[in-house]
Protein backbone atom coordinates (compact mmCIF):
# COMPACT_ATOMS: atom_id res chain seq x y z
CA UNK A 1 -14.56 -24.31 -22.20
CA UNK A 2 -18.15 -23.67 -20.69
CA UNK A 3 -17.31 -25.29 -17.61
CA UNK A 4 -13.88 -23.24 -16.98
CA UNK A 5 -15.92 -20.27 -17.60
CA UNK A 6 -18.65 -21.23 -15.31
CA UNK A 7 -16.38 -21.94 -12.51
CA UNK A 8 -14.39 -18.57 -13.40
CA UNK A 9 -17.38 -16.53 -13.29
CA UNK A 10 -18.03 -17.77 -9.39
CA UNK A 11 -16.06 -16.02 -8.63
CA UNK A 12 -18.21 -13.10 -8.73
CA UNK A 13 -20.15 -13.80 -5.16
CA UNK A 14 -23.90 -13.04 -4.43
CA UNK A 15 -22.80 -9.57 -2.97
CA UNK A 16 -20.89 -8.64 -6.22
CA UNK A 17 -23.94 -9.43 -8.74
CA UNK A 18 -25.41 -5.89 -7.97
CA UNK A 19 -22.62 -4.24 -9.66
CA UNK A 20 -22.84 -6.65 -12.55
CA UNK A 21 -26.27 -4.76 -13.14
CA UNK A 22 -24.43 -1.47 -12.58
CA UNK A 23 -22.04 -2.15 -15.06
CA UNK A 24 -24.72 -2.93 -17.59
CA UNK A 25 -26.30 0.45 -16.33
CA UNK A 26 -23.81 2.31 -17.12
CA UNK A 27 -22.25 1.29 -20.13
CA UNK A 28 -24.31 3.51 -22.71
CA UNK A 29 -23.65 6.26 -20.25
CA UNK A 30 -20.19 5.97 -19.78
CA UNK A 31 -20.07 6.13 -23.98
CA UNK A 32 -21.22 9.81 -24.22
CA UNK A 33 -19.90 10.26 -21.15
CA UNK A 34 -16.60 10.00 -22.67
CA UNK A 35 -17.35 12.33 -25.46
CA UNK A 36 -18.24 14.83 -22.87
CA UNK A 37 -14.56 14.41 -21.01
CA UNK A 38 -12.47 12.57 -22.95
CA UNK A 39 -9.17 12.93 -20.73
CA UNK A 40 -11.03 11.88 -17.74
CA UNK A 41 -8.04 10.54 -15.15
CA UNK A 42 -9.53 8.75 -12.29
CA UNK A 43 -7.39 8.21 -9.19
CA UNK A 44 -8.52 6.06 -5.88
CA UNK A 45 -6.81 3.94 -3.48
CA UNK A 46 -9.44 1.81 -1.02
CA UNK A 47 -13.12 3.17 -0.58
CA UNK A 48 -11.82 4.96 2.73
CA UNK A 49 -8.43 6.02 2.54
CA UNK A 50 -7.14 8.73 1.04
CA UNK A 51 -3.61 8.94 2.47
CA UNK A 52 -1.30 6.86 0.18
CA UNK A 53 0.00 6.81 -3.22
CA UNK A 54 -3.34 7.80 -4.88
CA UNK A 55 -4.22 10.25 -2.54
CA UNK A 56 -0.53 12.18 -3.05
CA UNK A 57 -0.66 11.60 -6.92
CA UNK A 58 -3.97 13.23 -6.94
CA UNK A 59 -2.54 16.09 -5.25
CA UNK A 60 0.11 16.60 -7.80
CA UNK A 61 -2.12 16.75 -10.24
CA UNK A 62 -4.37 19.31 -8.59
CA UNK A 63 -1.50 21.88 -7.79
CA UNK A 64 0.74 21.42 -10.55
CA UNK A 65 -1.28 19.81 -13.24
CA UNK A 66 -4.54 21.72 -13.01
CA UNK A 67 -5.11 21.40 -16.61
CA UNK A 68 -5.87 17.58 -15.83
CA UNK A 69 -9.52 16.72 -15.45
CA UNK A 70 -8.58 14.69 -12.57
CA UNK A 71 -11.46 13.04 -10.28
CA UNK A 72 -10.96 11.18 -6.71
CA UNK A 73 -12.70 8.20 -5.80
CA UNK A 74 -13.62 7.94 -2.14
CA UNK A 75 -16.49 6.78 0.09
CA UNK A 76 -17.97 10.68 1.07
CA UNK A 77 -18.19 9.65 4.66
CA UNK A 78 -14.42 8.35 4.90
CA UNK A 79 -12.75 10.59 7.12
CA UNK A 80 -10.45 11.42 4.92
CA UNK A 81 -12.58 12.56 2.61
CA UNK A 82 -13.02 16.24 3.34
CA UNK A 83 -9.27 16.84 2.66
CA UNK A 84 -9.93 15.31 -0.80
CA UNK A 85 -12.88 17.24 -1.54
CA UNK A 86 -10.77 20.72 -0.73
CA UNK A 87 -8.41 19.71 -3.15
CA UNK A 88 -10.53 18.88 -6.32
CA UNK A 89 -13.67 16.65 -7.76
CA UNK A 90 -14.35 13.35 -6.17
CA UNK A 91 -17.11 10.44 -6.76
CA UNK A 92 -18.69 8.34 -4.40
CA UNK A 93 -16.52 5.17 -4.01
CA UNK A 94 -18.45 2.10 -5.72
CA UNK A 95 -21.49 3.70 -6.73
CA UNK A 96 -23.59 4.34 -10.15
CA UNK A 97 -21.46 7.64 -10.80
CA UNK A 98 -18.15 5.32 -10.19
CA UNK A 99 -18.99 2.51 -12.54
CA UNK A 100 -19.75 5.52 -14.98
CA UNK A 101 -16.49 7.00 -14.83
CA UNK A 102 -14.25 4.10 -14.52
CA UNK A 103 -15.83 3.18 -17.62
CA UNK A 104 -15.52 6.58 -19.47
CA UNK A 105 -11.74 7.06 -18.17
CA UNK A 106 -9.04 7.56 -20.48
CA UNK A 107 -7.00 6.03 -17.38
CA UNK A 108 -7.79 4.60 -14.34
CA UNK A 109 -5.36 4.87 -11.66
CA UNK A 110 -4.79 3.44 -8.07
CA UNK A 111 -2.41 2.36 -5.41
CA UNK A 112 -4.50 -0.54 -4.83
CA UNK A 113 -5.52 -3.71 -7.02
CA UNK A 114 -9.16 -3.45 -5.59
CA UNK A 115 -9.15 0.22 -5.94
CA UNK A 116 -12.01 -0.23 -8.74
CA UNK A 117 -16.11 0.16 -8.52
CA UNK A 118 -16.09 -3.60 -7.81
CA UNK A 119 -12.78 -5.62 -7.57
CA UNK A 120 -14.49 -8.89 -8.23
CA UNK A 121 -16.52 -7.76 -11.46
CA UNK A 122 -13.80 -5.78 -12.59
CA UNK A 123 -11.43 -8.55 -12.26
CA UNK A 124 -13.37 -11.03 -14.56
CA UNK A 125 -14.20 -8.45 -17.01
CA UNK A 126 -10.60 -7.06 -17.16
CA UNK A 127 -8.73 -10.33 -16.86
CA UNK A 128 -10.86 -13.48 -17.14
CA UNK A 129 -12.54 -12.37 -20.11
CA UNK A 130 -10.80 -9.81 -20.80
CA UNK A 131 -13.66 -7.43 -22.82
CA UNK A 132 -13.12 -4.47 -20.76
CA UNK A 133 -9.43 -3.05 -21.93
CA UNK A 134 -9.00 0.23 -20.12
CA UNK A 135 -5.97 1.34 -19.39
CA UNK A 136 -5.34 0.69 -15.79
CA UNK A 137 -1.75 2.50 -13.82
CA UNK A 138 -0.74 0.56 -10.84
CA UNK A 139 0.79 2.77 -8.55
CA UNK A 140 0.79 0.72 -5.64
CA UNK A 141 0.97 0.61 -1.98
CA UNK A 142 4.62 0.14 -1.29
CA UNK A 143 7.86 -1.47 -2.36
CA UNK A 144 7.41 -4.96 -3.44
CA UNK A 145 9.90 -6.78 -1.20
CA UNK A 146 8.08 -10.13 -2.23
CA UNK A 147 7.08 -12.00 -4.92
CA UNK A 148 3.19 -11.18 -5.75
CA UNK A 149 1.36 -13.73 -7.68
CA UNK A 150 -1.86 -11.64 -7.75
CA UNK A 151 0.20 -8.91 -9.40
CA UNK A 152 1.73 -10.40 -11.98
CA UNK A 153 0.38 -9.78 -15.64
CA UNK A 154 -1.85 -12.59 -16.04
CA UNK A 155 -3.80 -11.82 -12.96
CA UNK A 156 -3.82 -7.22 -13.30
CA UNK A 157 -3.05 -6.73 -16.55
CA UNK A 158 -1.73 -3.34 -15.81
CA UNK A 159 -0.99 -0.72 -18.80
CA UNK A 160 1.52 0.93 -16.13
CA UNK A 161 3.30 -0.82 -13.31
CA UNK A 162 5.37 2.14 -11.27
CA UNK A 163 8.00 0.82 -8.72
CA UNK A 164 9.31 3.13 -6.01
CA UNK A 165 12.86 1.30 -6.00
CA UNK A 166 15.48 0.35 -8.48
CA UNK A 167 16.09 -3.63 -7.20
CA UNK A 168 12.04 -3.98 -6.98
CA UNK A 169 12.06 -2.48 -10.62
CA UNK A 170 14.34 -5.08 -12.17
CA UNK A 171 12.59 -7.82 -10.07
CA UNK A 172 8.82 -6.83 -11.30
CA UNK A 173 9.71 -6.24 -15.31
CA UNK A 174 12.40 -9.63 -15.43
CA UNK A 175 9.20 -11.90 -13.01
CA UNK A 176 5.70 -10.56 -13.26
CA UNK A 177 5.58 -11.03 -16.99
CA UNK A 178 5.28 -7.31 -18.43
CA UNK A 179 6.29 -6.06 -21.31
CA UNK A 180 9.60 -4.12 -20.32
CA UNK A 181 8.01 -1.46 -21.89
CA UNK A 182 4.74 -1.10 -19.28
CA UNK A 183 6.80 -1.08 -15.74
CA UNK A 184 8.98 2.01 -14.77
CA UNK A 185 11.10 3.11 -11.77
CA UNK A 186 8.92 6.06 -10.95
CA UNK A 187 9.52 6.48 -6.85
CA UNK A 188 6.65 6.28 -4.90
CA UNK A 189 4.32 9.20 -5.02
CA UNK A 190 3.83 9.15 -1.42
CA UNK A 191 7.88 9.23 -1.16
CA UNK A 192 7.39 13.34 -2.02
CA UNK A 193 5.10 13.87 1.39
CA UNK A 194 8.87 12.58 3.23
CA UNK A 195 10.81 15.64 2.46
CA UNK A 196 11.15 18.40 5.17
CA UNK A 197 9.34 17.13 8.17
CA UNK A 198 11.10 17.87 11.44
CA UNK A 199 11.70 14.15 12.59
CA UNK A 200 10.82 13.23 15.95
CA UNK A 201 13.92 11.42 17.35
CA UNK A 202 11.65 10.45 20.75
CA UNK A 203 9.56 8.60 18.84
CA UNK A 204 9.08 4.89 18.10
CA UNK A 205 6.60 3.68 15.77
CA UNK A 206 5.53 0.15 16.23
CA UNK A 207 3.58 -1.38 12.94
CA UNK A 208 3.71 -5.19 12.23
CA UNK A 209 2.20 -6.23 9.07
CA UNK A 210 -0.79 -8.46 8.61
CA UNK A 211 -1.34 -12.37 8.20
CA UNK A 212 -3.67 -14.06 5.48
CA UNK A 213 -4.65 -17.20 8.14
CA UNK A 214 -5.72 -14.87 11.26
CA UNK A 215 -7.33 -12.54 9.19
CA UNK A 216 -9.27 -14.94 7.36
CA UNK A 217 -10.94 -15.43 11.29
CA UNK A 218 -14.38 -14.90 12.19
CA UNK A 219 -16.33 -14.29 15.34
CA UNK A 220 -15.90 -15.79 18.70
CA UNK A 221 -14.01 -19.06 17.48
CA UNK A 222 -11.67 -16.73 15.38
CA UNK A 223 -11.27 -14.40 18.00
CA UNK A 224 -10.11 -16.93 20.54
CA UNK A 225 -7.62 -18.83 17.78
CA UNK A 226 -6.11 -15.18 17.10
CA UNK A 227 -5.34 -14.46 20.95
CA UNK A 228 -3.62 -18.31 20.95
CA UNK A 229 -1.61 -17.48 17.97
CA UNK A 230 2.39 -16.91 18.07
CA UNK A 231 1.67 -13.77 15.83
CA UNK A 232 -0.50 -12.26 18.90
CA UNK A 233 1.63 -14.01 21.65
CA UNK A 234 4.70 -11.96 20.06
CA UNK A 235 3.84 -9.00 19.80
CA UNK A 236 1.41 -8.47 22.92
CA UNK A 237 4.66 -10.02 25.16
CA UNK A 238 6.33 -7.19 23.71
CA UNK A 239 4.11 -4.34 24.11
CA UNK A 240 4.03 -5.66 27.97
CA UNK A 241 7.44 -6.04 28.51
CA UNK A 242 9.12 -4.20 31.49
CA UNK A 243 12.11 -4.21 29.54
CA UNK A 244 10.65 -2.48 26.65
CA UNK A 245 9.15 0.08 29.16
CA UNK A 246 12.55 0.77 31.15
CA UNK A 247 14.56 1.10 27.81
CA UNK A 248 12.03 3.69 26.47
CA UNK A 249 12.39 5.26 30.02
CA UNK A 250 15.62 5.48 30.47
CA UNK A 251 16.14 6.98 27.02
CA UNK A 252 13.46 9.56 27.55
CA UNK A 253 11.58 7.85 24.19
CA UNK A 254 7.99 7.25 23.65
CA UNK A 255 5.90 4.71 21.46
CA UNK A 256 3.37 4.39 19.35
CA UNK A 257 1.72 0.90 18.40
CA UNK A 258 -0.67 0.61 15.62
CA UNK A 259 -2.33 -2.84 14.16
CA UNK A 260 -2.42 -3.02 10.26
CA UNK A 261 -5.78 -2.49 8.81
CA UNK A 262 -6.47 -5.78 7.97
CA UNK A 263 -6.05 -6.70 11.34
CA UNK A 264 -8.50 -3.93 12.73
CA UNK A 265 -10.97 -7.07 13.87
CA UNK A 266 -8.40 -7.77 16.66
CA UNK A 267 -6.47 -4.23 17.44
CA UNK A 268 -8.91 -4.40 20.48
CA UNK A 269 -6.31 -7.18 21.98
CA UNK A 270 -3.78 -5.11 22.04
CA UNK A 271 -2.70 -3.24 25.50
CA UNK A 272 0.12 -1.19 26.86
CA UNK A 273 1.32 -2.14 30.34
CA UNK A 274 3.23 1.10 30.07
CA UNK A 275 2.46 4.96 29.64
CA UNK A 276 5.39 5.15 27.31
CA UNK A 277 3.78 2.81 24.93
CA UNK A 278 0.75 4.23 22.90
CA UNK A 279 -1.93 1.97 21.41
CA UNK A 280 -3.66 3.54 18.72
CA UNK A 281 -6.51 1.74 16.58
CA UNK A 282 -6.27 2.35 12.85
CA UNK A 283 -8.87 4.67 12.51
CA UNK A 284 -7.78 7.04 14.65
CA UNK A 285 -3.98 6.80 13.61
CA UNK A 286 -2.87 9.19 10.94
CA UNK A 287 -0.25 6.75 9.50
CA UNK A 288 1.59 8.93 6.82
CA UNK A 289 1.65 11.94 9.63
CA UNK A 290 3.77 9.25 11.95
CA UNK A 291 6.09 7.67 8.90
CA UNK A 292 6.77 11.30 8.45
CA UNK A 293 7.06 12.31 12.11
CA UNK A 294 8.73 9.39 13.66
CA UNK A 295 12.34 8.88 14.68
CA UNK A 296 12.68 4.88 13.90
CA UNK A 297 10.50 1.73 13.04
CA UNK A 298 9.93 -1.50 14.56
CA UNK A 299 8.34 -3.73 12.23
CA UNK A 300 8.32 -7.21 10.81
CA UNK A 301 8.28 -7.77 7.57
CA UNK A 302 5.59 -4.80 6.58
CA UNK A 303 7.04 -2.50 3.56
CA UNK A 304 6.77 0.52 6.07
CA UNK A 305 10.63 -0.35 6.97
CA UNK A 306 11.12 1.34 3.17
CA UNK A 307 9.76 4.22 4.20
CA UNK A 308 11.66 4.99 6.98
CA UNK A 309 14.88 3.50 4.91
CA UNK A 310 14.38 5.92 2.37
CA UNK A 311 13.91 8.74 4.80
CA UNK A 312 17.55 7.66 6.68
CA UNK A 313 15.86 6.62 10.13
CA UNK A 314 16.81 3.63 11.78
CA UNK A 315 14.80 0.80 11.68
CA UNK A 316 14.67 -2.74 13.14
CA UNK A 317 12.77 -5.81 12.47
CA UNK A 318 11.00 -8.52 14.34
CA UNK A 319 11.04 -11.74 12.24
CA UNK A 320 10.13 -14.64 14.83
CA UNK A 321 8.65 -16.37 12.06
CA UNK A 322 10.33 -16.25 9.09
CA UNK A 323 9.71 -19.49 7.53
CA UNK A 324 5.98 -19.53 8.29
CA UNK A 325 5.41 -16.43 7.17
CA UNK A 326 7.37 -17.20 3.76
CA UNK A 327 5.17 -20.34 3.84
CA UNK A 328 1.62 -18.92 4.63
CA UNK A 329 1.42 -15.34 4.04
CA UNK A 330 3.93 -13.82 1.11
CA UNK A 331 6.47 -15.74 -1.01
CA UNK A 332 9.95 -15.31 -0.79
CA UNK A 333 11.22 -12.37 -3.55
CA UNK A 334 14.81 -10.61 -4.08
CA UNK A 335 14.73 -8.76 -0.58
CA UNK A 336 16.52 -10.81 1.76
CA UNK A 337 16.48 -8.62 5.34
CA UNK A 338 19.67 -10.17 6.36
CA UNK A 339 21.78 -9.40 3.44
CA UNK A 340 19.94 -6.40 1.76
CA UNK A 341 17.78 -4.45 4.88
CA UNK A 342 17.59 -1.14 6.89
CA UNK A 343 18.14 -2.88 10.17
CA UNK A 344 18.81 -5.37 12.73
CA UNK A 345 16.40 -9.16 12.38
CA UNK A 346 16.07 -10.12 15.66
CA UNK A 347 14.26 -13.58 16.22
CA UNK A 348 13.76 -13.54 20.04
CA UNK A 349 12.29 -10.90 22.53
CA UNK A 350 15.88 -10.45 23.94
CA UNK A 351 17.72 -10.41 20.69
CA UNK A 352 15.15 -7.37 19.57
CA UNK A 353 15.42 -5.47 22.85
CA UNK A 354 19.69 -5.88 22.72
CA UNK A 355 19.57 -4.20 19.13
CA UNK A 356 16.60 -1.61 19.98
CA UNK A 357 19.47 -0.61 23.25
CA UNK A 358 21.89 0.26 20.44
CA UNK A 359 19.40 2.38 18.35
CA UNK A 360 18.71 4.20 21.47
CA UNK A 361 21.76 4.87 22.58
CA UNK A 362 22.54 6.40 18.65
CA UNK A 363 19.50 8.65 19.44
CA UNK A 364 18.11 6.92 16.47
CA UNK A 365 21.07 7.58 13.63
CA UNK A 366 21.09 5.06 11.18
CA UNK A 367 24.79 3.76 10.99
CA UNK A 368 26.62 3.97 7.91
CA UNK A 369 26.46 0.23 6.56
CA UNK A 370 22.55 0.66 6.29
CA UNK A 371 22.60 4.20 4.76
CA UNK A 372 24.94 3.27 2.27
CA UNK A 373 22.35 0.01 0.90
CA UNK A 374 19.57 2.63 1.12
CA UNK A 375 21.81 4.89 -1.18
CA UNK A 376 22.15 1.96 -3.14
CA UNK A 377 18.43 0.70 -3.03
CA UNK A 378 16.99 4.17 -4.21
CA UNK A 379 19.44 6.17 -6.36
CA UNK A 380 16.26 8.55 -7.07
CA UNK A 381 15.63 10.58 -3.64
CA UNK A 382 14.02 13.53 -4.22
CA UNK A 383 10.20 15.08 -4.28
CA UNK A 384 9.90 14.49 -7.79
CA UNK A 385 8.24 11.00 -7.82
CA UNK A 386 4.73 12.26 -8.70
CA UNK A 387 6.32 14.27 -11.44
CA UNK A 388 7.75 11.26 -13.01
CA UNK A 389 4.63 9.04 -12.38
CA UNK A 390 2.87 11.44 -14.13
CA UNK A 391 5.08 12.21 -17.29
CA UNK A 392 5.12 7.93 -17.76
CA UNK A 393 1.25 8.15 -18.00
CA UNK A 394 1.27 10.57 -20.42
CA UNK A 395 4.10 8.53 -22.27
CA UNK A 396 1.63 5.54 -22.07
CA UNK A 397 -1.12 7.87 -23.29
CA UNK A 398 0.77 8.89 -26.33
CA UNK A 399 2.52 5.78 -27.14
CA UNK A 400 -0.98 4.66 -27.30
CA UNK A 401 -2.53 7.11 -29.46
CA UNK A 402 -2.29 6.39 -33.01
CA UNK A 403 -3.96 3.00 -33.02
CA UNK A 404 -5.67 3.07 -29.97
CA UNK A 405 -8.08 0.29 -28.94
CA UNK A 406 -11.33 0.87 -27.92
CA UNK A 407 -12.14 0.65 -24.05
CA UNK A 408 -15.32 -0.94 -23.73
């Protein structure tokens, strides 16, 4: 037993044990703290972003829910942070004052699983030892098209799982080992941000999703094993290709390429050979503005391609490595792209161009056989996903009153 919990507890690393002592800090604290606000709701997503499902919840509650004592956790120099601030309260991401109020919370609630003071203490106080039982809301960062080991009960322990889609709803409450009673088909908060935007029908947005093995890379032997990988070979082929250029040409179109964020350590690699192809690096791409803006996607196998599904615009993906990716990155779940997606799978460079052609010459227009699975995929489609996100907290909250455990 001793020796489990001993190799458990490493898993708190010499970088982490500073926030152990912060947690100790602020536990007497965080108990009259609590007296002092005792409907404290504390919404994050990652200490610098303040643009997803958090970020959009929190703004609900600010303009329509102002009798919430609602509080934003961000790093203050994020750049993202002033438009937080102008909206309502916020605390200094993964400080003293954070620790304080994640402990005092009647709910803590993020898009992210790390979206906490410190993921690693917080993970083997909430779920290895489970002493800390706050009630934590999962509103996460987009459709689970996969299956998630790290999100299933035994490993969050979420009071509140939302899901933004009805299939990914059944898949999470029948395989992630929740009560039925603690995941809901909510919509995704950010879903009410995609609602009356003039779209954009010139422009492309290019976003490929990340890979565990090349971002688990480190300096110069990392960087030169990323530029010989098929992941970087793919993708930088395309963003050179004449024929990508003449297409977007002759259709009078325009694109916009930017690297995920866990693959910011390489986005650098990444060049145009093209004016009609943009490459912008994370930081200075306003993602949500472009989901909103743009007229189609090209992706892989990155849950953006829900976004734009849910929105009507076309999309199209670019699998060239299906099985590895199933293999090395994310597990296969109920979303097969063939059978159930958006868009075209193209395999090849040519295959991808062929079907991007057809898109182009439908000025963007999804055809009929994909809108009719997105009909089918989200039968709510509307701007009232915040609103139901928050009236299933408050159903958790009150469910929970009467004999309610003790947080700390």
């Amino acid at each position: 037993m001793n020796e489990s919990l001993l190799q458990k507890l490493k898993m708190v690393k010499l970088r982490d044990v500073g926030h152990v002592f912060l947690f100790l800090l602020a536990l007497l604290p965080a108990f009259f703290y609590r007296l002092h606000r005792p409907h404290l709701w504390l919404v994050c997503e990652s200490a610098d972003e303040a643009r997803d499902n958090g970020y959009w919840f929190f703004k609900y509650l600010r303009e329509q829910r102002p009798d919430v004592d609602a509080v934003y956790a961000v790093n203050p120099a994020a750049p993202e942070a002033a438009r937080v601030r102008a909206l309502g309260p916020t605390v200094p991401f993964g400080g003293f004052r954070h620790w304080v109020y994640y402990l005092a919370a009647e709910v803590n609630i993020s898009s992210q699983k790390y979206g906490k003071p410190n993921a690693a203490v917080c993970y083997v106080l909430e779920v290895v030892l489970g002493i800390l039982k706050n009630r934590r809301v999962f509103l996460q960062h987009g459709v689970i098209l996969h299956d998630l080991p790290f999100l299933h009960r035994n490993k969050a322990r979420y009071a509140l799982f939302c899901c933004g889609a009805e299939p990914e709803y059944c898949f999470v409450r029948e395989h992630f080992g929740y009560e039925p009673s603690a995941v809901c088909y909510t919509g995704l908060c950010r879903f009410d941000g995609l609602h009356g935007d003039e779209t954009e029908r010139d422009l492309l947005l290019i976003l490929p999703t990340w890979r565990m093995a090349l971002q688990r890379l480190h300096g110069e032997t990392g960087q030169k094993a990323f530029l010989q990988s098929d992941y970087y070979r793919r993708w930088s082929e395309l963003l050179q290709s004449p024929g990508l250029q003449e297409l977007l040409e002759r259709y009078d179109k325009r694109a916009v390429f930017v690297a995920h964020r866990n693959m910011q350590a390489y986005e650098a690699c990444f060049t145009s050979a093209g004016d009609r192809v943009r490459v912008l690096p994370w930081a200075e791409a306003d993602v949500a503005s472009l989901i909103r803006r743009a007229g189609a996607v090209l992706t892989d196998y990155s849950s953006v391609q829900m976004d734009f599904g849910y929105q009507f615009k076309s999309v199209l993906c670019y699998q060239f490595d299906e099985e590895q990716f199933h293999r090395e990155h994310l597990q296969r779940g109920y979303f097969d792209s063939l059978r159930d997606g958006f868009g075209p799978v193209c395999a090849t460079q040519d295959e991808l161009l062929g079907a991007l052609e057809e898109q182009l010459r439908a000025d963007f227009v999804m055809p009929p056989l994909y809108a009719d699975r997105v009909r089918a995929f989200y039968p709510l489609n509307d701007d009232a996903n915040s609103e139901r996100t928050y009236l299933a907290i408050r159903r958790l909250l009150d469910e929970s009153a009467p004999g309610r455990e003790e947080k700390l």
